[in-house]
N, C-alpha and C. Protein backbone atom coordinates (compact mmCIF):
# COMPACT_ATOMS: atom_id res chain seq x y z
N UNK A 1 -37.44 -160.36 68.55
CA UNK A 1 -37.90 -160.28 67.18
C UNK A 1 -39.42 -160.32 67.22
N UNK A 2 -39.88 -159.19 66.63
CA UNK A 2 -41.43 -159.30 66.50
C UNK A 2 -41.70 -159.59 64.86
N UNK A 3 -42.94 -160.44 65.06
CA UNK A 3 -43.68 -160.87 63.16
C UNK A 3 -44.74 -159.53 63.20
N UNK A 4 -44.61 -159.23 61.99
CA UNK A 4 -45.19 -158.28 61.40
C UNK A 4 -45.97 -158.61 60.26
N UNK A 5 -46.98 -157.88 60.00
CA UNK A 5 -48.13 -158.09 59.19
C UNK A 5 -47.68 -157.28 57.92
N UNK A 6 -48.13 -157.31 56.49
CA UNK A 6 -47.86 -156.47 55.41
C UNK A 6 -48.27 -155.07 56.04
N UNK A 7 -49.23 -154.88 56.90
CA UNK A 7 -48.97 -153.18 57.65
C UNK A 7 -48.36 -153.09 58.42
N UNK A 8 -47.40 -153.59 58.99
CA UNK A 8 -46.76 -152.87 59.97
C UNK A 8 -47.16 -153.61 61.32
N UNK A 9 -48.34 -154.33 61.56
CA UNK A 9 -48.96 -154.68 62.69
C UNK A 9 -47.99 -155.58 63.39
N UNK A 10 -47.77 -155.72 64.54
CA UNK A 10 -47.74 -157.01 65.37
C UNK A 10 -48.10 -158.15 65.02
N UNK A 11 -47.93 -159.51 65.03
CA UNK A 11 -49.13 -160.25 64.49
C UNK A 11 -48.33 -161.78 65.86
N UNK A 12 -49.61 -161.07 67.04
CA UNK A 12 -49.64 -162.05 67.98
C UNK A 12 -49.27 -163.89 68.21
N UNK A 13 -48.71 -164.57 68.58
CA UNK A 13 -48.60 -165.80 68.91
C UNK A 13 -47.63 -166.86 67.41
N UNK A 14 -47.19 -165.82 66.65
CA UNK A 14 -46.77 -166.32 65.37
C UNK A 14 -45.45 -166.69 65.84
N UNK A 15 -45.32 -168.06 65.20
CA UNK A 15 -43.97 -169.17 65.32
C UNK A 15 -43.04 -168.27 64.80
N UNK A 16 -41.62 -167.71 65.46
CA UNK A 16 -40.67 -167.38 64.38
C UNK A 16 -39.29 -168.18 64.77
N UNK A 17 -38.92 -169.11 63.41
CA UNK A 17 -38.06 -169.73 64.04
C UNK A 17 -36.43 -169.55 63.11
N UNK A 18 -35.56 -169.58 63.55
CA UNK A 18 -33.93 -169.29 63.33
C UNK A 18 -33.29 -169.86 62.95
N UNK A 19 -32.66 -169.88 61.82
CA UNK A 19 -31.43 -170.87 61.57
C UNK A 19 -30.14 -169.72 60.81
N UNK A 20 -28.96 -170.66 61.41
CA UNK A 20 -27.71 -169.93 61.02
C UNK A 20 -27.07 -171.02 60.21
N UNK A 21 -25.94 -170.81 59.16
CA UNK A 21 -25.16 -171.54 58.41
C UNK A 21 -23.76 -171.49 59.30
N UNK A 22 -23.44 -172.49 58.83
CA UNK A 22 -21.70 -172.78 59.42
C UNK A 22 -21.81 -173.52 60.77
N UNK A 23 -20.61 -174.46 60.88
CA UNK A 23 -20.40 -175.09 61.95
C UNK A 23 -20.47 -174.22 63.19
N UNK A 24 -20.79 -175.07 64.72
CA UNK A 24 -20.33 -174.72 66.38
C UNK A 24 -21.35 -173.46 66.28
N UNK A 25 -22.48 -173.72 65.61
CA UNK A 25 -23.44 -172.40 65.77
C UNK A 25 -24.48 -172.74 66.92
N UNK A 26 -25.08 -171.84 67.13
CA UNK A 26 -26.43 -172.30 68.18
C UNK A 26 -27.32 -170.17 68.16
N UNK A 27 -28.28 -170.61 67.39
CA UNK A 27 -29.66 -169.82 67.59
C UNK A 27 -30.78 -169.89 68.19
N UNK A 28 -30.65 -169.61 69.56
CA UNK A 28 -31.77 -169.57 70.30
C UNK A 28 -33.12 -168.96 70.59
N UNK A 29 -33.95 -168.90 69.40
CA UNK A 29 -35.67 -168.42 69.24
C UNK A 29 -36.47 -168.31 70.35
N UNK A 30 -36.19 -169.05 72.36
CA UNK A 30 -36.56 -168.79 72.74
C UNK A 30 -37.06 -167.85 73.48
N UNK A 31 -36.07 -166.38 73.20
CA UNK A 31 -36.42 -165.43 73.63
C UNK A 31 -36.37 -164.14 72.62
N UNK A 32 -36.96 -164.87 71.36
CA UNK A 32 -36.92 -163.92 70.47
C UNK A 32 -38.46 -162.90 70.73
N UNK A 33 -39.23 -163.29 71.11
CA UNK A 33 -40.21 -161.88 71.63
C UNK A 33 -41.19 -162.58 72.58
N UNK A 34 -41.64 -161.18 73.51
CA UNK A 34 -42.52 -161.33 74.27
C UNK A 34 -43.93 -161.34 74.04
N UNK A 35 -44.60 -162.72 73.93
CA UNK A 35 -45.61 -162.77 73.69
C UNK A 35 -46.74 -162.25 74.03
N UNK A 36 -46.72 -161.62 74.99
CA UNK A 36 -48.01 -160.85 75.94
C UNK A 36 -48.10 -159.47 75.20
N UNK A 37 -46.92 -159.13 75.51
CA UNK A 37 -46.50 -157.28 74.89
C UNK A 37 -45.76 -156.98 73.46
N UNK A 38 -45.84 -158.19 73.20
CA UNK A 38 -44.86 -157.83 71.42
C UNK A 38 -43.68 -157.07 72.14
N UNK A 39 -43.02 -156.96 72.92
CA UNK A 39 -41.82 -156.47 72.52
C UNK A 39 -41.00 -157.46 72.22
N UNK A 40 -39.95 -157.04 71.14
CA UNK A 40 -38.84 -157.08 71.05
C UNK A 40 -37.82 -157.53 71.73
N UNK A 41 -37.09 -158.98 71.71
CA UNK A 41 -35.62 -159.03 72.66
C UNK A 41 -34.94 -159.81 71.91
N UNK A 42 -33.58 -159.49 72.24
CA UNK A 42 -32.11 -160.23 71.32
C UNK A 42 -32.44 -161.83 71.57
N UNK A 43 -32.12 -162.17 70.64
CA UNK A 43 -31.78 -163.19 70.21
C UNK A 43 -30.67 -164.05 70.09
N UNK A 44 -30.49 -164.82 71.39
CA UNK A 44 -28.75 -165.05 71.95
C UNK A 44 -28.57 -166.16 70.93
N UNK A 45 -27.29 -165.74 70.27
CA UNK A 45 -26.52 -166.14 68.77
C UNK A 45 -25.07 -166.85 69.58
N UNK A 46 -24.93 -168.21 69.89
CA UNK A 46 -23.31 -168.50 69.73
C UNK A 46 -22.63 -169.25 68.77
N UNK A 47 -21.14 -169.03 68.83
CA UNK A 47 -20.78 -170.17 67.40
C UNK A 47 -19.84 -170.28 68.20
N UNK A 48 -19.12 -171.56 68.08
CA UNK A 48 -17.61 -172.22 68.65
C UNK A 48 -16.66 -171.76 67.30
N UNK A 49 -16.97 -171.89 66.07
CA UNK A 49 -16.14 -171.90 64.67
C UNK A 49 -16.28 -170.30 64.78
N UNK A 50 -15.12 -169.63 64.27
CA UNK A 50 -15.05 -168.36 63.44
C UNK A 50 -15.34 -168.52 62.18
N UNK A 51 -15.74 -167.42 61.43
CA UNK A 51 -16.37 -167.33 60.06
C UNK A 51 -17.54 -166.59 60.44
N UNK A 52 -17.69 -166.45 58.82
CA UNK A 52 -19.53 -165.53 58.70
C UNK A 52 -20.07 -166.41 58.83
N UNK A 53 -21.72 -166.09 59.53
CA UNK A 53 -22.58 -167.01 59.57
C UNK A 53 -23.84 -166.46 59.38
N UNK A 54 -24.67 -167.11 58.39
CA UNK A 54 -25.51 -165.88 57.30
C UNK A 54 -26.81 -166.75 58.64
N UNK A 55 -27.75 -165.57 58.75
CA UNK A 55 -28.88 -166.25 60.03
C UNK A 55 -30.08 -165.71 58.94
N UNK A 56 -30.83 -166.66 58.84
CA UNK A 56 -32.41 -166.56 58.73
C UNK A 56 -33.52 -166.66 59.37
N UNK A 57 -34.44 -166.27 58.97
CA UNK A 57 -35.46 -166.06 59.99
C UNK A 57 -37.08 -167.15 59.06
N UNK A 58 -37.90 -167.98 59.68
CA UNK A 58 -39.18 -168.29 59.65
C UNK A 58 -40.00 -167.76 60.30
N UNK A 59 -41.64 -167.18 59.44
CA UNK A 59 -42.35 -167.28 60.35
C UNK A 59 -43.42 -167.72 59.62
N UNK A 60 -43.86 -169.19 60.79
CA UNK A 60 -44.54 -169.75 60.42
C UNK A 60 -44.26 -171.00 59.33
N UNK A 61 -44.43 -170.88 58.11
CA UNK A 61 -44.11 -171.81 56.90
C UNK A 61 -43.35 -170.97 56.00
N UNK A 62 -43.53 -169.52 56.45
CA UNK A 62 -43.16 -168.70 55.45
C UNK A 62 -41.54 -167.90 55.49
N UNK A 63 -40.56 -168.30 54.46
CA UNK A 63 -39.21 -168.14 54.92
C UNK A 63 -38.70 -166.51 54.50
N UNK A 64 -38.16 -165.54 55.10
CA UNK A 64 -38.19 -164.12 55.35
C UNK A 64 -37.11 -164.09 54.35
N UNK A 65 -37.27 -162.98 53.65
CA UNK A 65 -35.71 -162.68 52.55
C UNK A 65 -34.79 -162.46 53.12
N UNK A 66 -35.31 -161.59 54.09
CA UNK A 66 -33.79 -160.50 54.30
C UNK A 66 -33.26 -161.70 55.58
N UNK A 67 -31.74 -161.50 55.20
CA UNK A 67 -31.18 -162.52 56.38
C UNK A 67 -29.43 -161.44 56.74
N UNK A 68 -29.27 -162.14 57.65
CA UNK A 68 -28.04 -160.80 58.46
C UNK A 68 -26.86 -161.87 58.80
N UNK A 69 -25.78 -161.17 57.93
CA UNK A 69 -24.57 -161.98 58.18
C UNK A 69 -23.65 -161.66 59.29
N UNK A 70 -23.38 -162.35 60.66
CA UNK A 70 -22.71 -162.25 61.73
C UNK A 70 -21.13 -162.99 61.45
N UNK A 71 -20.66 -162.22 61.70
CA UNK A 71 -19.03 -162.45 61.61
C UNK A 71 -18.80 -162.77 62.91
N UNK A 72 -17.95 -164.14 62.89
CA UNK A 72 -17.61 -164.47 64.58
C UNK A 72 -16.04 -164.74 64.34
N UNK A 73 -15.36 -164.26 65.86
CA UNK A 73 -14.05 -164.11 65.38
C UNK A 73 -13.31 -164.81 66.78
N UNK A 74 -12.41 -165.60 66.25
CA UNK A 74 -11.80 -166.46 67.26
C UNK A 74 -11.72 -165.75 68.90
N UNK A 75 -11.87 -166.55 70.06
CA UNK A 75 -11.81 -166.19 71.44
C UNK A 75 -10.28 -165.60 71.54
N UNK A 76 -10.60 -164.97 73.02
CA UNK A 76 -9.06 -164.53 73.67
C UNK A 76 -8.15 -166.54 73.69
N UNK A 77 -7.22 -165.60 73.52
CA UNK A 77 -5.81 -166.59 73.84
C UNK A 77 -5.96 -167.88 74.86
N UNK A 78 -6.10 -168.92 74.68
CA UNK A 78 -5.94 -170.01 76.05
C UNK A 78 -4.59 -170.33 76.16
N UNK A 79 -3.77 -170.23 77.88
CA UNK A 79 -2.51 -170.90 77.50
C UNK A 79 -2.74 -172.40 77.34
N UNK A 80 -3.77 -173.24 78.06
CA UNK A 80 -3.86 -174.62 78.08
C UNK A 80 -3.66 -174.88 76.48
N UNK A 81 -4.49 -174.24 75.75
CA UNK A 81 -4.44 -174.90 74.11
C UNK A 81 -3.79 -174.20 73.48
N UNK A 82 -2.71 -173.09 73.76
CA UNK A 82 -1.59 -172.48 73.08
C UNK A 82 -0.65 -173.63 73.16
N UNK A 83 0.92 -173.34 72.10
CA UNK A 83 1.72 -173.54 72.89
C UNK A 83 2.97 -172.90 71.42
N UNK A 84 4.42 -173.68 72.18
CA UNK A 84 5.26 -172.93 71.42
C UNK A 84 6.85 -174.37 71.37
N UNK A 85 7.30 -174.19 70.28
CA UNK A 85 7.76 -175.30 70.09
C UNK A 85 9.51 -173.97 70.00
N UNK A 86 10.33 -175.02 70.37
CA UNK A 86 11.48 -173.79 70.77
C UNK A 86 13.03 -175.05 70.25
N UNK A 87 13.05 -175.09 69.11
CA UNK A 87 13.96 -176.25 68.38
C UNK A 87 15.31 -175.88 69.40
N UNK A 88 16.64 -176.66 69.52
CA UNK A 88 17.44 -176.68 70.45
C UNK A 88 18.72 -175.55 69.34
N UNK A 89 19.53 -174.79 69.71
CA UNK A 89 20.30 -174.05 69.14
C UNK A 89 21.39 -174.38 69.04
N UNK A 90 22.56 -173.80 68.32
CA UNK A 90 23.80 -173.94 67.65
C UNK A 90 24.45 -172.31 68.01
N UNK A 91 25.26 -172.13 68.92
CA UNK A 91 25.86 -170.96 68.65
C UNK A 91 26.35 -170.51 67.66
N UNK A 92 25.77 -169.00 67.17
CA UNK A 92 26.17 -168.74 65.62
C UNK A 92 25.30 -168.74 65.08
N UNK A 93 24.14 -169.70 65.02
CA UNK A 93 23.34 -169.75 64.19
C UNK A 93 21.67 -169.76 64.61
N UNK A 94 20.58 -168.54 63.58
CA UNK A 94 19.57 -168.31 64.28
C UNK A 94 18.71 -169.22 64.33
N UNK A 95 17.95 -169.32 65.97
CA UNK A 95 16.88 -170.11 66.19
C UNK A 95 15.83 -169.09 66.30
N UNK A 96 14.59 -170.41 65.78
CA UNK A 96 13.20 -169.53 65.49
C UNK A 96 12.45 -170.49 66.75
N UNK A 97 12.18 -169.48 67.35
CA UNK A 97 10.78 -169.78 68.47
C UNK A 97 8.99 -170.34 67.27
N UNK A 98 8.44 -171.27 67.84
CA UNK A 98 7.63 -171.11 66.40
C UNK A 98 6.67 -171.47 68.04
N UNK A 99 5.24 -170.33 67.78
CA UNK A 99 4.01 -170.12 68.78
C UNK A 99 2.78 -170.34 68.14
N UNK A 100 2.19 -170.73 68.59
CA UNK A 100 0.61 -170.95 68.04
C UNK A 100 -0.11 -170.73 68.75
N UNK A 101 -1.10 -169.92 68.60
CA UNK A 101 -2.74 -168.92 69.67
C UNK A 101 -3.60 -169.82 69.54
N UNK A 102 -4.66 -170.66 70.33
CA UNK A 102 -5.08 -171.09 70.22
C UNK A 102 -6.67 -170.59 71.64
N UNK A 103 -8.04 -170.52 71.09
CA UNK A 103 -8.82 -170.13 72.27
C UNK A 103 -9.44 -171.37 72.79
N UNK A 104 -9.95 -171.13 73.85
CA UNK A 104 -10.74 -171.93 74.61
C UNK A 104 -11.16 -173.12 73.67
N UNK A 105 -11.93 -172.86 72.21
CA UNK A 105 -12.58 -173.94 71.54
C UNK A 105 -12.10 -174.40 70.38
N UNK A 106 -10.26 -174.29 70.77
CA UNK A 106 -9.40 -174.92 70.00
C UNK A 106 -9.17 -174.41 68.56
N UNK A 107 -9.82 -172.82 68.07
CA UNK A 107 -9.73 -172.17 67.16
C UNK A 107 -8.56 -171.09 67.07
N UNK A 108 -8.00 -171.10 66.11
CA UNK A 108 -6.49 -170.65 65.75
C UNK A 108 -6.80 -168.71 66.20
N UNK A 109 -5.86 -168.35 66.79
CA UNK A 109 -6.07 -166.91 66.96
C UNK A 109 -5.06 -166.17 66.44
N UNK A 110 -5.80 -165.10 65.28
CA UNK A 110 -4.72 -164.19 64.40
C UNK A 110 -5.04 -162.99 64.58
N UNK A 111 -4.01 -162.33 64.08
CA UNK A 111 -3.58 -161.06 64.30
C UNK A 111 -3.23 -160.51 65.62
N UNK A 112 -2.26 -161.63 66.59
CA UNK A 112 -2.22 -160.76 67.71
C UNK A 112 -0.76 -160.89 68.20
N UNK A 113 0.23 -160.76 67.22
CA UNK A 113 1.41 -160.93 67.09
C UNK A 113 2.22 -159.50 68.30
N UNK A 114 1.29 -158.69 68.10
CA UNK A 114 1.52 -157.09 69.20
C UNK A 114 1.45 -157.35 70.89
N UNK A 115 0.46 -158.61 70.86
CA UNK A 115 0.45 -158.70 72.04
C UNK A 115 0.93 -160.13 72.94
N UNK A 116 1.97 -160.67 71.68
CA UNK A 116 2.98 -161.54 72.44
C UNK A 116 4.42 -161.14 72.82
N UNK A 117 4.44 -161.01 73.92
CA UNK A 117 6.29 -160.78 74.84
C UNK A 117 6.78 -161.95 74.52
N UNK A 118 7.82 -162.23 73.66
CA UNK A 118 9.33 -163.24 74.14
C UNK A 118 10.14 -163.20 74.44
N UNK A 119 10.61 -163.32 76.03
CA UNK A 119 11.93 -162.73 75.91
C UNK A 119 12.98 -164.30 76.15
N UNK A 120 14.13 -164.44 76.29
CA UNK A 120 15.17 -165.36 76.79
C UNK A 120 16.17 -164.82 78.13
N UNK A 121 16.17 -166.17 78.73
CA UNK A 121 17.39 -166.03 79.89
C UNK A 121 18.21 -166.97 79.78
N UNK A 122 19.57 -167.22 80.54
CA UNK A 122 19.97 -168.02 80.51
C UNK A 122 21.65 -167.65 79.97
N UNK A 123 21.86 -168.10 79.29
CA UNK A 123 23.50 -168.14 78.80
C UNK A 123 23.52 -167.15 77.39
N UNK A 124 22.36 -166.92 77.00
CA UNK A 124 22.51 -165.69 76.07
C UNK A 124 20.74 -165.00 75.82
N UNK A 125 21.10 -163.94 76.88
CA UNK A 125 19.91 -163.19 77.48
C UNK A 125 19.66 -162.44 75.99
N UNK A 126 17.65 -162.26 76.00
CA UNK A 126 17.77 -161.61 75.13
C UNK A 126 16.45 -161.02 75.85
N UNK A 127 15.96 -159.59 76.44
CA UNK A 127 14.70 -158.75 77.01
C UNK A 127 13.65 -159.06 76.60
N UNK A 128 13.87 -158.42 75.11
CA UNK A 128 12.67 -158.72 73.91
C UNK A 128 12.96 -158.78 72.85
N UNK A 129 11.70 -160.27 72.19
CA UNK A 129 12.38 -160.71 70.44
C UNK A 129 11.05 -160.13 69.70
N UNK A 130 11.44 -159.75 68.63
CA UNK A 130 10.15 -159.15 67.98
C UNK A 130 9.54 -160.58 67.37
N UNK A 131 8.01 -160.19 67.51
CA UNK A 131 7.19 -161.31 67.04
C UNK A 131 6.87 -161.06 65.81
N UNK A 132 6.71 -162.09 64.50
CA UNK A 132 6.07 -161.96 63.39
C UNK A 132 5.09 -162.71 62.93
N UNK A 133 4.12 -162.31 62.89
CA UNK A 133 2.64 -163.26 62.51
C UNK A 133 2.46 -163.95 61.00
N UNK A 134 2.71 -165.19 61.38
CA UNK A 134 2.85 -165.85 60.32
C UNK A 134 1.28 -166.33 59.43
N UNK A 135 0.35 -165.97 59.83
CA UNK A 135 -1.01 -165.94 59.22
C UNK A 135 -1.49 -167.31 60.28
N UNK A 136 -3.06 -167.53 60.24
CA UNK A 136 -3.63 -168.57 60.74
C UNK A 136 -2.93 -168.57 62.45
N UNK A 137 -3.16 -167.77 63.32
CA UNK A 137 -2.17 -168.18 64.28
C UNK A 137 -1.24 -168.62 64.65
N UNK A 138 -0.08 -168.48 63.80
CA UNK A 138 1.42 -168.94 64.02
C UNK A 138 2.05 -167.57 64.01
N UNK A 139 3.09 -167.62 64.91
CA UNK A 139 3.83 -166.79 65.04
C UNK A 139 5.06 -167.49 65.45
N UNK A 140 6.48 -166.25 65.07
CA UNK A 140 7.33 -166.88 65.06
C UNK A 140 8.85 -165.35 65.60
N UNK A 141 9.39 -166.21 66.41
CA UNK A 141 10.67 -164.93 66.93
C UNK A 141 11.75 -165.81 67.27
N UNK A 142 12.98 -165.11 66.30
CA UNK A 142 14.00 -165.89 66.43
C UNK A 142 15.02 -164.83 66.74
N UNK A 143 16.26 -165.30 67.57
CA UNK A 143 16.64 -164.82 68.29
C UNK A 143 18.34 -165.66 67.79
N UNK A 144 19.76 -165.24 68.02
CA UNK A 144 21.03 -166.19 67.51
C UNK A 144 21.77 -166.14 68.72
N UNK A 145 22.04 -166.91 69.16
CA UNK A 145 22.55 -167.82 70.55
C UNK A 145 24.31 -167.47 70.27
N UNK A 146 24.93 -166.49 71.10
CA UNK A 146 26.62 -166.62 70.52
C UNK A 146 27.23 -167.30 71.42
N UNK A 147 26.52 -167.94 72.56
CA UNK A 147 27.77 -168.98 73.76
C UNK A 147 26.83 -170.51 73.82
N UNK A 148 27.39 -170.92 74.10
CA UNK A 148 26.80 -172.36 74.44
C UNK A 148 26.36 -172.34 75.47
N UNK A 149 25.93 -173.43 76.22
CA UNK A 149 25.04 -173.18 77.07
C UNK A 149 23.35 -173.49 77.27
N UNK A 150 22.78 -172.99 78.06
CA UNK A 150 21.48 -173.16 78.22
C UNK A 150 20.16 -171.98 78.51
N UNK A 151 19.83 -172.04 77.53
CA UNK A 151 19.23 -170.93 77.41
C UNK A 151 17.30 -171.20 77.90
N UNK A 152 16.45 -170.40 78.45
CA UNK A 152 15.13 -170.45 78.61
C UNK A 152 14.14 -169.37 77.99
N UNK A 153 13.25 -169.83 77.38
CA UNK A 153 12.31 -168.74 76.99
C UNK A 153 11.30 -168.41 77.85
N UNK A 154 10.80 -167.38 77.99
CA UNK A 154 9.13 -166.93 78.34
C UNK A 154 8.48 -166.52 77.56
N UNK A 155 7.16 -166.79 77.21
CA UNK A 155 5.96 -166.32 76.18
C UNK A 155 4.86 -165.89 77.06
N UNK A 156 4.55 -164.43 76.75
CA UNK A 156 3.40 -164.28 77.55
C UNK A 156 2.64 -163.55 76.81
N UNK A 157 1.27 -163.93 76.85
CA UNK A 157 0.42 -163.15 75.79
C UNK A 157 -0.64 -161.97 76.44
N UNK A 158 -0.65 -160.78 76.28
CA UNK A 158 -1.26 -160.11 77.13
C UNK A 158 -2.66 -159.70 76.56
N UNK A 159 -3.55 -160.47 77.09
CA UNK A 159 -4.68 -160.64 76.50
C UNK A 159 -5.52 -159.47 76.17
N UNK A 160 -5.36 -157.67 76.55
CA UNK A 160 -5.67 -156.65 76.68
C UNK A 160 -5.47 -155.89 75.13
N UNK A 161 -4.53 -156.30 74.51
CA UNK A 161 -3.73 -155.97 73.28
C UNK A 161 -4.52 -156.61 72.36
N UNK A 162 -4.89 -155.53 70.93
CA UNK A 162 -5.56 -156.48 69.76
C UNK A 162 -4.77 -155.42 68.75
């Protein structure tokens, strides 16, 4: 980021400093420009929280209008902080697999209902159960058990799929 003068100029050694709204943010100004050559370099932006996060700019005392809203959107899938709760069945009657996406920084992951496999083994095999995205990272695939017995699930989320 270079400060600019009402013409257009460069305007050498001028403080410009960053702030973003919303939680798990971090704006780092230290490599917002090169002081020797005025150029220009990004400005490394992270947030742990998803949501918009409206960023402003200072320079100097003086606070800049224009400000740029960054949309941050939950990480890939963690299995450590996923998981899936699988209630015990009744032959005859349908059981619901209930899954929750969860990334690295414990933020709910949606819309990726396409790229969860469930299938079952066991005493009443089932290849593949269709998944349905229940909003906020829940998802849910239920499947109806006709023998008794003992049945196992697999959940695998293929992180390539959005």
């Amino acid at each position: 980021m270079t400060a600019r003068d009402a013409f257009d100029n460069p305007v050498p050694g001028a403080t410009v400093t960053l702030s973003a709204t919303g939680d798990g943010k971090r704006a780092d100004p230290a490599g917002a420009a090169d002081e020797e050559r005025l150029v220009p370099r990004p400005v490394p932006m992270s947030a742990a929280v998803p949501g918009d996060h409206v960023v402003s700019a200072t320079i100097g005392s003086t606070p800049i209008a224009e400000t740029v809203t960054v949309t941050v959107s939950a990480g890939t899938p963690s299995a450590s902080r996923s998981g899936a709760t699988v209630p015990a069945g009744t032959a005859g009657q349908g059981t619901t697999v209930e899954i929750r996406l969860k990334d690295a920084q414990d933020n709910d992951v949606a819309g990726r209902a396409s790229a969860i496999s469930v299938s079952v083994t066991g005493d009443n095999p089932k290849s593949s159960l269709s998944v349905t995205d229940q909003g906020g990272g829940r998802y849910t695939a239920a499947y109806t058990p006709t023998k008794a017995g003992t049945d196992r699930g697999a959940i695998e989320v293929v992180a390539a799929r959005r």
